[in-house]
PDB file of N, CA and C in Angstrom:
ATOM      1  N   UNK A   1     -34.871-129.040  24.411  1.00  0.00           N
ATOM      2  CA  UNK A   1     -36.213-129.591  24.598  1.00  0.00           C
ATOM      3  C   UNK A   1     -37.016-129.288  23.330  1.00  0.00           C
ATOM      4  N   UNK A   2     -37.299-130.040  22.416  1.00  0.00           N
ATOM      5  CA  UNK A   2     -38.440-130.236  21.497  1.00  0.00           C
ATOM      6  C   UNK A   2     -39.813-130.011  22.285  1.00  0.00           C
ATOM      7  N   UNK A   3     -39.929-128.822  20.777  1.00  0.00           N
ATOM      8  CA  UNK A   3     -41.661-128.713  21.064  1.00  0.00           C
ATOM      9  C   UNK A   3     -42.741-129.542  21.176  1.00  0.00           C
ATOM     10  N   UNK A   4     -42.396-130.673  21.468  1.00  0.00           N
ATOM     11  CA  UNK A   4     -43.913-131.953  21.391  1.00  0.00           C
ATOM     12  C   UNK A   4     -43.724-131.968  22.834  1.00  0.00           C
ATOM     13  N   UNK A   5     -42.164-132.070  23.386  1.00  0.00           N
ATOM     14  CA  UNK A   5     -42.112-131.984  24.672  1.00  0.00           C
ATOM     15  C   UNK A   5     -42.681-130.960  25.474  1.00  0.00           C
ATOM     16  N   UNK A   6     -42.806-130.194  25.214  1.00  0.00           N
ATOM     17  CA  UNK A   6     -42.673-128.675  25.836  1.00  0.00           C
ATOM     18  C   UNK A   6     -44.092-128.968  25.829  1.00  0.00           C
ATOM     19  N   UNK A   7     -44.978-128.757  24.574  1.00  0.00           N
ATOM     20  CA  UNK A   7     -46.604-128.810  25.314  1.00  0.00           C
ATOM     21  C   UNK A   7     -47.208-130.198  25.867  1.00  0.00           C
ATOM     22  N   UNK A   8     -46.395-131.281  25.659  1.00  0.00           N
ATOM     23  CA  UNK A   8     -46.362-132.119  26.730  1.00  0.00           C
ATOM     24  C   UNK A   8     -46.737-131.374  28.497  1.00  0.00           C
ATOM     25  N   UNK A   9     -45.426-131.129  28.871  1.00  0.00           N
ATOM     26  CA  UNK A   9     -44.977-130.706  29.872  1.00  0.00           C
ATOM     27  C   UNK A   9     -45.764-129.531  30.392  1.00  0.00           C
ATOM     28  N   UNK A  10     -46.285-128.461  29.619  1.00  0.00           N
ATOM     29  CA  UNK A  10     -47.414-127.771  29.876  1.00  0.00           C
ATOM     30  C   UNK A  10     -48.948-128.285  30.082  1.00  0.00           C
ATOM     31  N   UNK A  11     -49.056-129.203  29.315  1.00  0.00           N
ATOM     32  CA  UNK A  11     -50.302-129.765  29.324  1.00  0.00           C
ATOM     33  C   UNK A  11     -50.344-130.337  30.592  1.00  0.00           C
ATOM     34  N   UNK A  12     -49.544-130.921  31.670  1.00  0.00           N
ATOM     35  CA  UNK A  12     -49.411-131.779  32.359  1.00  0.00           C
ATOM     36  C   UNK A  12     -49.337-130.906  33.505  1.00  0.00           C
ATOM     37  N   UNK A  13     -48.774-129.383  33.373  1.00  0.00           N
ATOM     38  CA  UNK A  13     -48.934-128.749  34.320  1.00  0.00           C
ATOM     39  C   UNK A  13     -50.269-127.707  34.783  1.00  0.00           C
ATOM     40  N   UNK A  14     -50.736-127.330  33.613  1.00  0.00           N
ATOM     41  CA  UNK A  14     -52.125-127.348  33.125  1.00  0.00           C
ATOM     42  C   UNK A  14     -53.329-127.989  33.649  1.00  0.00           C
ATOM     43  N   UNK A  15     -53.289-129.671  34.037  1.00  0.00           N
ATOM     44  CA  UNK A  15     -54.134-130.564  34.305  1.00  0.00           C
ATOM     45  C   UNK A  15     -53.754-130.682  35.885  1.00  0.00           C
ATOM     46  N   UNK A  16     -53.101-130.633  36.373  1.00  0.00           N
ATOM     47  CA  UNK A  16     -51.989-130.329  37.724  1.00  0.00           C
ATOM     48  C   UNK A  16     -52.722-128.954  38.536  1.00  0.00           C
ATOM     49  N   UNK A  17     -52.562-127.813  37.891  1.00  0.00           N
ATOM     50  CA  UNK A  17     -53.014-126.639  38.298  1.00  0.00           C
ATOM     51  C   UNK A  17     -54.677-126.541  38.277  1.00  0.00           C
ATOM     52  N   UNK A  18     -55.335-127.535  37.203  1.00  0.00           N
ATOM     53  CA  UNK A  18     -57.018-127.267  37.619  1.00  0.00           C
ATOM     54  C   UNK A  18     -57.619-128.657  38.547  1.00  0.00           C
ATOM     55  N   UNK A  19     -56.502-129.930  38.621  1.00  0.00           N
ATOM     56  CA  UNK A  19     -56.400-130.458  39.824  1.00  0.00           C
ATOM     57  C   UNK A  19     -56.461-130.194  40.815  1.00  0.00           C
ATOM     58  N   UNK A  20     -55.861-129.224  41.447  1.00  0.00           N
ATOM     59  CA  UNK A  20     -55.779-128.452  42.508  1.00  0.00           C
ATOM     60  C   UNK A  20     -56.778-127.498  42.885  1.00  0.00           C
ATOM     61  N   UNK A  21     -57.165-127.359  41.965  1.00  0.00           N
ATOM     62  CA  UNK A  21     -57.858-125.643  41.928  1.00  0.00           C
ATOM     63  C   UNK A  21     -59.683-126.510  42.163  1.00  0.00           C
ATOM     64  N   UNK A  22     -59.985-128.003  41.560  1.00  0.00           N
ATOM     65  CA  UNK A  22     -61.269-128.409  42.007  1.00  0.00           C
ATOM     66  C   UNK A  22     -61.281-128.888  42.781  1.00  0.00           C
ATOM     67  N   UNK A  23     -60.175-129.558  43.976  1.00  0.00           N
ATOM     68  CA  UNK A  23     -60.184-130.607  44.563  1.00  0.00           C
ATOM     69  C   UNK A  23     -61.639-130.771  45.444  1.00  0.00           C
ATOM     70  N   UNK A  24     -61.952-132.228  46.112  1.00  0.00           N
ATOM     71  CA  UNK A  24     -62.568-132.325  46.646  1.00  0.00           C
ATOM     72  C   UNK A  24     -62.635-133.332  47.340  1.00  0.00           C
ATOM     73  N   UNK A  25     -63.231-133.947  48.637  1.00  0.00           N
ATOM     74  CA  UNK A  25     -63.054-135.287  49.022  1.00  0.00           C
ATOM     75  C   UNK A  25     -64.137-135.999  50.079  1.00  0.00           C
ATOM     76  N   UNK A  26     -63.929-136.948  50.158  1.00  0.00           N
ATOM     77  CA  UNK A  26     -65.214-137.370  51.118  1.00  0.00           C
ATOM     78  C   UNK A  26     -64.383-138.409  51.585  1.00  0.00           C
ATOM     79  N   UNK A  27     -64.718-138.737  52.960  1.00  0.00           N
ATOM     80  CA  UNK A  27     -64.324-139.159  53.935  1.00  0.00           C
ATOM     81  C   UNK A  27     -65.534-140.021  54.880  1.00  0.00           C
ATOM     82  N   UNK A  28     -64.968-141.080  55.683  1.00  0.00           N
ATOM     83  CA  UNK A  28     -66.312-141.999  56.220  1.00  0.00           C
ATOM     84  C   UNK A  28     -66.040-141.446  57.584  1.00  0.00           C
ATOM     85  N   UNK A  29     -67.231-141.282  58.306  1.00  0.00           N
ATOM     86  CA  UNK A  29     -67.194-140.697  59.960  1.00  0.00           C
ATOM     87  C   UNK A  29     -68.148-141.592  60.505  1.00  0.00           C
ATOM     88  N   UNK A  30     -67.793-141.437  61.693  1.00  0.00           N
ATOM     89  CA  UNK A  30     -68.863-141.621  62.739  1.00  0.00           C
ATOM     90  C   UNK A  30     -69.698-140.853  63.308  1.00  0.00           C
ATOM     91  N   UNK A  31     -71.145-140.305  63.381  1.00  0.00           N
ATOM     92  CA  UNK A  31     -71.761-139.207  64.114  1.00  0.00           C
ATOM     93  C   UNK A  31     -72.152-139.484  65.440  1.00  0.00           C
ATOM     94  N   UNK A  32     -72.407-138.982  66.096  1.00  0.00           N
ATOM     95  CA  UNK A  32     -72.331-138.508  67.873  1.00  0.00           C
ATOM     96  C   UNK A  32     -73.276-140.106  68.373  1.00  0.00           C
ATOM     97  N   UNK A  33     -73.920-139.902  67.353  1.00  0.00           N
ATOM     98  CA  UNK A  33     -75.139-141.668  67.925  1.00  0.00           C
ATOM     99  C   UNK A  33     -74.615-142.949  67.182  1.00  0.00           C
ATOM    100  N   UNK A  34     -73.114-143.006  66.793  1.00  0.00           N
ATOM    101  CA  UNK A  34     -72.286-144.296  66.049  1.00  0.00           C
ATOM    102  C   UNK A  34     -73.205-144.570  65.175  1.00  0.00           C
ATOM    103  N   UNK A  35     -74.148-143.780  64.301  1.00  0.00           N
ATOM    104  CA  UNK A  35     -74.590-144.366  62.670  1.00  0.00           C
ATOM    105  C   UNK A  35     -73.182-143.193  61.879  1.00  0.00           C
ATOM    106  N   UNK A  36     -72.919-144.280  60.825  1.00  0.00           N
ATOM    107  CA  UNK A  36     -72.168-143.942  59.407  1.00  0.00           C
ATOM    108  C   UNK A  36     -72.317-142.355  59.171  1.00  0.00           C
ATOM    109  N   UNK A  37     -71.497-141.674  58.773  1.00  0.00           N
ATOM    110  CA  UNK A  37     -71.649-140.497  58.165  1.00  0.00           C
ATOM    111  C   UNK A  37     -70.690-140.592  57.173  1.00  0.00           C
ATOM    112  N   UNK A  38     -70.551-139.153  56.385  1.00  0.00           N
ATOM    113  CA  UNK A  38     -69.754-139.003  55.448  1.00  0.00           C
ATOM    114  C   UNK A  38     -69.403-137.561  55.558  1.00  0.00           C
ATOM    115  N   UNK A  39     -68.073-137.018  56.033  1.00  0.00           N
ATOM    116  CA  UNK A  39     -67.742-135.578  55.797  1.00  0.00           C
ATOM    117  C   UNK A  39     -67.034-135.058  54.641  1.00  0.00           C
ATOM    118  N   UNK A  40     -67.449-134.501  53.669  1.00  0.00           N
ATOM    119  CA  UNK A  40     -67.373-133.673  52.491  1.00  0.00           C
ATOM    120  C   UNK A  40     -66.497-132.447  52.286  1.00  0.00           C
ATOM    121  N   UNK A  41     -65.512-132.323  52.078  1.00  0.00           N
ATOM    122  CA  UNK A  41     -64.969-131.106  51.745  1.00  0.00           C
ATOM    123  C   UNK A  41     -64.528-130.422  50.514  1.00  0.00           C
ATOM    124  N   UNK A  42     -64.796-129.630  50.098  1.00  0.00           N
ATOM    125  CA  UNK A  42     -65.384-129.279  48.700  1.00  0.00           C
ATOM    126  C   UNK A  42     -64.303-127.927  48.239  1.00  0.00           C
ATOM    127  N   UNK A  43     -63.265-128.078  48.919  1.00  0.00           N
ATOM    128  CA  UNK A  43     -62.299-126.504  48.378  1.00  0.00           C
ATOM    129  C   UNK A  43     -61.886-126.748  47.265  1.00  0.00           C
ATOM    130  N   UNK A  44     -61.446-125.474  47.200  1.00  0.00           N
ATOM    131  CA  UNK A  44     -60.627-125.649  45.540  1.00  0.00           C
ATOM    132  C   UNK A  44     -61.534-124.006  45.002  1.00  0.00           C
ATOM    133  N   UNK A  45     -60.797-123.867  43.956  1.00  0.00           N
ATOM    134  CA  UNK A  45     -61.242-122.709  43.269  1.00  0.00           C
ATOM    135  C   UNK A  45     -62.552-122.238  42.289  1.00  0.00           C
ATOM    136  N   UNK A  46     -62.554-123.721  42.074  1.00  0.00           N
ATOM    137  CA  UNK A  46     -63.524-124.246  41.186  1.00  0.00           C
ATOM    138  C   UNK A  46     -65.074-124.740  41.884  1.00  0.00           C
ATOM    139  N   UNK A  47     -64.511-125.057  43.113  1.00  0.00           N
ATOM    140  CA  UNK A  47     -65.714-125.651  43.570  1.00  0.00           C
ATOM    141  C   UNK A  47     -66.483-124.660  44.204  1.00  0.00           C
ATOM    142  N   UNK A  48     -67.784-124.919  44.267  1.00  0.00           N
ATOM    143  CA  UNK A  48     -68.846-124.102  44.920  1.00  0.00           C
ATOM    144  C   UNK A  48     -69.504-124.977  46.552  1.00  0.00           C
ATOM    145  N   UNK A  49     -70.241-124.624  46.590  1.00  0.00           N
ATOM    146  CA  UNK A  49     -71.358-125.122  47.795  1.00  0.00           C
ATOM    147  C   UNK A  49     -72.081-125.900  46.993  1.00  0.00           C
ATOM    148  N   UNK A  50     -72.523-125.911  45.877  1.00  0.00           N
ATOM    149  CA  UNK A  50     -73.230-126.575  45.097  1.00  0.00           C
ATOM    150  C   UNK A  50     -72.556-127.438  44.593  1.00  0.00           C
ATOM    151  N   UNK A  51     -71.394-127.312  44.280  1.00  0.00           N
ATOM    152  CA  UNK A  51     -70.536-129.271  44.157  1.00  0.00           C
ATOM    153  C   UNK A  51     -70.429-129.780  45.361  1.00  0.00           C
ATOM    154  N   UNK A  52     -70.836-129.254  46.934  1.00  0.00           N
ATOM    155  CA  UNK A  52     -71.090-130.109  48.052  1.00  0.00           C
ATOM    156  C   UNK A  52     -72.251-131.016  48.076  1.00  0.00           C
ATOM    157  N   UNK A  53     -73.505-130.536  47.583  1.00  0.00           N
ATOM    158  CA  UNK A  53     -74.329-130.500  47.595  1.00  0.00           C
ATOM    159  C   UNK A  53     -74.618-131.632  46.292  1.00  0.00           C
ATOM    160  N   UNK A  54     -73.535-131.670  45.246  1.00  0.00           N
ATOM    161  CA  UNK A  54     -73.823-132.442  44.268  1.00  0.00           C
ATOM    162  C   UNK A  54     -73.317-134.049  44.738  1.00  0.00           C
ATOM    163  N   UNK A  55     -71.941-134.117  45.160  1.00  0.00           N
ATOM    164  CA  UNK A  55     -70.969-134.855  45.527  1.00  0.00           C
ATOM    165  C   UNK A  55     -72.381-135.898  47.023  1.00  0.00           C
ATOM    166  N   UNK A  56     -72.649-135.290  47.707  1.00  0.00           N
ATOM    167  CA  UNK A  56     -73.847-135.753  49.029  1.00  0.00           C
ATOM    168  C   UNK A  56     -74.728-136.672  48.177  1.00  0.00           C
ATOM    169  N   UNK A  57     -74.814-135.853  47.092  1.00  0.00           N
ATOM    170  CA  UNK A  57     -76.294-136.740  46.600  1.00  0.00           C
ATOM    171  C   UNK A  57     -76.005-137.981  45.823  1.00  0.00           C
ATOM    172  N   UNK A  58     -74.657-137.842  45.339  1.00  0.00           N
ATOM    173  CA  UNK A  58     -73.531-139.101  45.003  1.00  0.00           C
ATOM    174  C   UNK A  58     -73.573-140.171  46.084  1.00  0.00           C
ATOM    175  N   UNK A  59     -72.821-139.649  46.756  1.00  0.00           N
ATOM    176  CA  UNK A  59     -72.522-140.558  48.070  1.00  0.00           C
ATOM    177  C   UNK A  59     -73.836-141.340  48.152  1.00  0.00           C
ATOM    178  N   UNK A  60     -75.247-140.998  48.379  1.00  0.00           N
ATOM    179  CA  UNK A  60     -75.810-141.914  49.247  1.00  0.00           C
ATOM    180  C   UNK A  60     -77.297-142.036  48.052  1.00  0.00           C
ATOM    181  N   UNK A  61     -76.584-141.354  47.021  1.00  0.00           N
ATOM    182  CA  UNK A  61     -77.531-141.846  45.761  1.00  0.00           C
ATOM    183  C   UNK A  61     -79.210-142.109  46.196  1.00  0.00           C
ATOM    184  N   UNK A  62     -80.241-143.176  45.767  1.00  0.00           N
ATOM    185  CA  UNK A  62     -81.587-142.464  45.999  1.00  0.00           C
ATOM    186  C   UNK A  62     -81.401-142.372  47.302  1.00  0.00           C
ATOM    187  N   UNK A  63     -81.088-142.713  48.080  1.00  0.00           N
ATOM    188  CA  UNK A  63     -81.642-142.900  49.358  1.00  0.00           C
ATOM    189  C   UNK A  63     -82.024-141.469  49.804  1.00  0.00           C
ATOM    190  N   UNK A  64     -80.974-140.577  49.257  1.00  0.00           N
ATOM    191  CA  UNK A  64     -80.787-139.412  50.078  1.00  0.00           C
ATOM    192  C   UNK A  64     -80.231-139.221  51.091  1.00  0.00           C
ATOM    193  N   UNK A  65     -79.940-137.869  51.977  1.00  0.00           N
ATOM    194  CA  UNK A  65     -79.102-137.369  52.683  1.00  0.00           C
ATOM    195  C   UNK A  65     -79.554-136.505  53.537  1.00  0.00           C
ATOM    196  N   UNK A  66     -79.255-136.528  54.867  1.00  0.00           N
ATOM    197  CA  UNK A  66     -79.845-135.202  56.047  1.00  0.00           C
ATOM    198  C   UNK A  66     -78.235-134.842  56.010  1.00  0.00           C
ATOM    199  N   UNK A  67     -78.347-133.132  56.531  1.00  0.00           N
ATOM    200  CA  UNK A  67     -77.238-132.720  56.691  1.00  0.00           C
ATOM    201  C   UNK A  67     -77.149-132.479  57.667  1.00  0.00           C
ATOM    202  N   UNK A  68     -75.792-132.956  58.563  1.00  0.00           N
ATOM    203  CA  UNK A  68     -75.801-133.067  60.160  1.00  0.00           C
ATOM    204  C   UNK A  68     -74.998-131.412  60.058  1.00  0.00           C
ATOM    205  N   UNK A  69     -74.127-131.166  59.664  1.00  0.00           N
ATOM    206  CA  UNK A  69     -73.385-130.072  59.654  1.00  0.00           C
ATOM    207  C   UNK A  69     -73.082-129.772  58.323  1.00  0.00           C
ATOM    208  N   UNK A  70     -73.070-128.080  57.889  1.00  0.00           N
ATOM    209  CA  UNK A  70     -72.212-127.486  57.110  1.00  0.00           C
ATOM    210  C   UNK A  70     -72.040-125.972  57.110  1.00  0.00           C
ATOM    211  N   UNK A  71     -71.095-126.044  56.218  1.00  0.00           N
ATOM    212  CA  UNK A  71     -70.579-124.589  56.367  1.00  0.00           C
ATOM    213  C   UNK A  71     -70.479-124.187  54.697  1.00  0.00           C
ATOM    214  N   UNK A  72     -71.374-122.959  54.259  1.00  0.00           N
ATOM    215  CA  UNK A  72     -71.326-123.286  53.013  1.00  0.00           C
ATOM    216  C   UNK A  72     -70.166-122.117  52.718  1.00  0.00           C
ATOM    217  N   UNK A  73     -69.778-121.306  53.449  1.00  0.00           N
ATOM    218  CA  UNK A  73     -68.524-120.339  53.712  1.00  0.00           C
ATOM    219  C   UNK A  73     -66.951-121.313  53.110  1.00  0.00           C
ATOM    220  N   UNK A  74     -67.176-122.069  54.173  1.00  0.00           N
ATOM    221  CA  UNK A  74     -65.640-123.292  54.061  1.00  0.00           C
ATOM    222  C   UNK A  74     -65.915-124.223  53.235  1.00  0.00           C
ATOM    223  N   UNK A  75     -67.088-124.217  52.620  1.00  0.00           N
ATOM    224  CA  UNK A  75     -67.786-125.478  52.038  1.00  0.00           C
ATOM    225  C   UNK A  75     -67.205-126.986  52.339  1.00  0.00           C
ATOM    226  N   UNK A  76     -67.642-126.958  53.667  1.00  0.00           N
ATOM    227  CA  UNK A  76     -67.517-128.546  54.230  1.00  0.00           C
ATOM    228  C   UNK A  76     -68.672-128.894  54.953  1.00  0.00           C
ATOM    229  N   UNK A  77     -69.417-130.198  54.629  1.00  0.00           N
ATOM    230  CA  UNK A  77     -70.194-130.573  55.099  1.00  0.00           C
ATOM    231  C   UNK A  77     -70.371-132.108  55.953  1.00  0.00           C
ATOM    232  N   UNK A  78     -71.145-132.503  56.835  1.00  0.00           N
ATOM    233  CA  UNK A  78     -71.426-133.790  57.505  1.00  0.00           C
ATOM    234  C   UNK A  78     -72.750-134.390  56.781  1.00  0.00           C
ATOM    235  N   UNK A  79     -72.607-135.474  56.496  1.00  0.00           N
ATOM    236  CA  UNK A  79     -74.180-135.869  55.903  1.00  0.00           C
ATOM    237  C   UNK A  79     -74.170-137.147  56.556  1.00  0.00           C
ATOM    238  N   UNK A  80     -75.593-137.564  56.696  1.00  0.00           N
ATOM    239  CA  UNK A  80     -75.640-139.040  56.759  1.00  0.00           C
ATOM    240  C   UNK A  80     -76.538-139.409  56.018  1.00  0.00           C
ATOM    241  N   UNK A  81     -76.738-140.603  55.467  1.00  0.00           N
ATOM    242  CA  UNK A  81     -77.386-141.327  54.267  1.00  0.00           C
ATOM    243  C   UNK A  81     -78.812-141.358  55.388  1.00  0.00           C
ATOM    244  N   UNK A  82     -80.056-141.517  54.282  1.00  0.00           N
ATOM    245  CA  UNK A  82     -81.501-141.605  55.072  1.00  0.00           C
ATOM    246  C   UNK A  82     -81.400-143.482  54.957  1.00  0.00           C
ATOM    247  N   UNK A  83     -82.302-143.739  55.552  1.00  0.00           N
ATOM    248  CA  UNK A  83     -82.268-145.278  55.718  1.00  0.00           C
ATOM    249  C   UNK A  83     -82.722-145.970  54.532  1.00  0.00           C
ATOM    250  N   UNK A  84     -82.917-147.078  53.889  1.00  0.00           N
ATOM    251  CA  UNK A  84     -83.518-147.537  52.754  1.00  0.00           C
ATOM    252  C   UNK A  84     -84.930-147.591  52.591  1.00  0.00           C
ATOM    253  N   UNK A  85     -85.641-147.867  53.804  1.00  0.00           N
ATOM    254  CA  UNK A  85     -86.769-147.652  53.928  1.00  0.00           C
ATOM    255  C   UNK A  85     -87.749-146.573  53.824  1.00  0.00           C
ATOM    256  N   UNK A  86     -86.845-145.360  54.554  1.00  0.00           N
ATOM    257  CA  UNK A  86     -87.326-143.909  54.569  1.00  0.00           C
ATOM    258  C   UNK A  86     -87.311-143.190  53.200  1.00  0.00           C
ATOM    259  N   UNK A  87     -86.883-143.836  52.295  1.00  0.00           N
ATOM    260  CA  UNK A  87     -86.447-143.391  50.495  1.00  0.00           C
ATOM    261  C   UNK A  87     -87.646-143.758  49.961  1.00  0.00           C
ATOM    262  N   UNK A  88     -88.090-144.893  50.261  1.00  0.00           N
ATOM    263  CA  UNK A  88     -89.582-144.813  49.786  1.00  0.00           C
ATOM    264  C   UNK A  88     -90.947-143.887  49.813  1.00  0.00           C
TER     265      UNK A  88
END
């Protein structure tokens, strides 16, 4: 194995291992009164409560966000978007 390969192959495991280590994801739900939600889960090594918190404000951009549930321990959260109207 040639060395171009080799830090190839590191580099790749490298990008692999802090893959893992930020993951994060959001998911579409339904909440208890059938309006839209979005549940958030934010593990990884890298991530905080505050990339939950960043990722929410993504999701539903100006409108904003109420938080139906979270856990900033497990850092997973429930949000639902505020209405378009109520952003004003």
């Amino acid at each position: 194995m040639n060395l171009h390969r080799q830090v190839r192959v590191l580099a790749l495991c490298v990008f692999a291992c802090l893959g893992l280590a930020a993951c994060s994801s959001t998911r579409t739900t339904y909440l208890e009164d059938g309006a839209r939600g979005y549940a958030l889960s934010c593990k990884g090594y890298l991530n905080s409560w505050q990339a939950c918190l960043v990722e929410a404000g993504q999701v539903c951009g100006a409108r904003g966000y109420r938080t139906i549930a979270g856990n900033e321990y497990d850092r997973n959260m429930i949000i639902a978007c505020k209405d378009p109207a109520a952003a004003k």
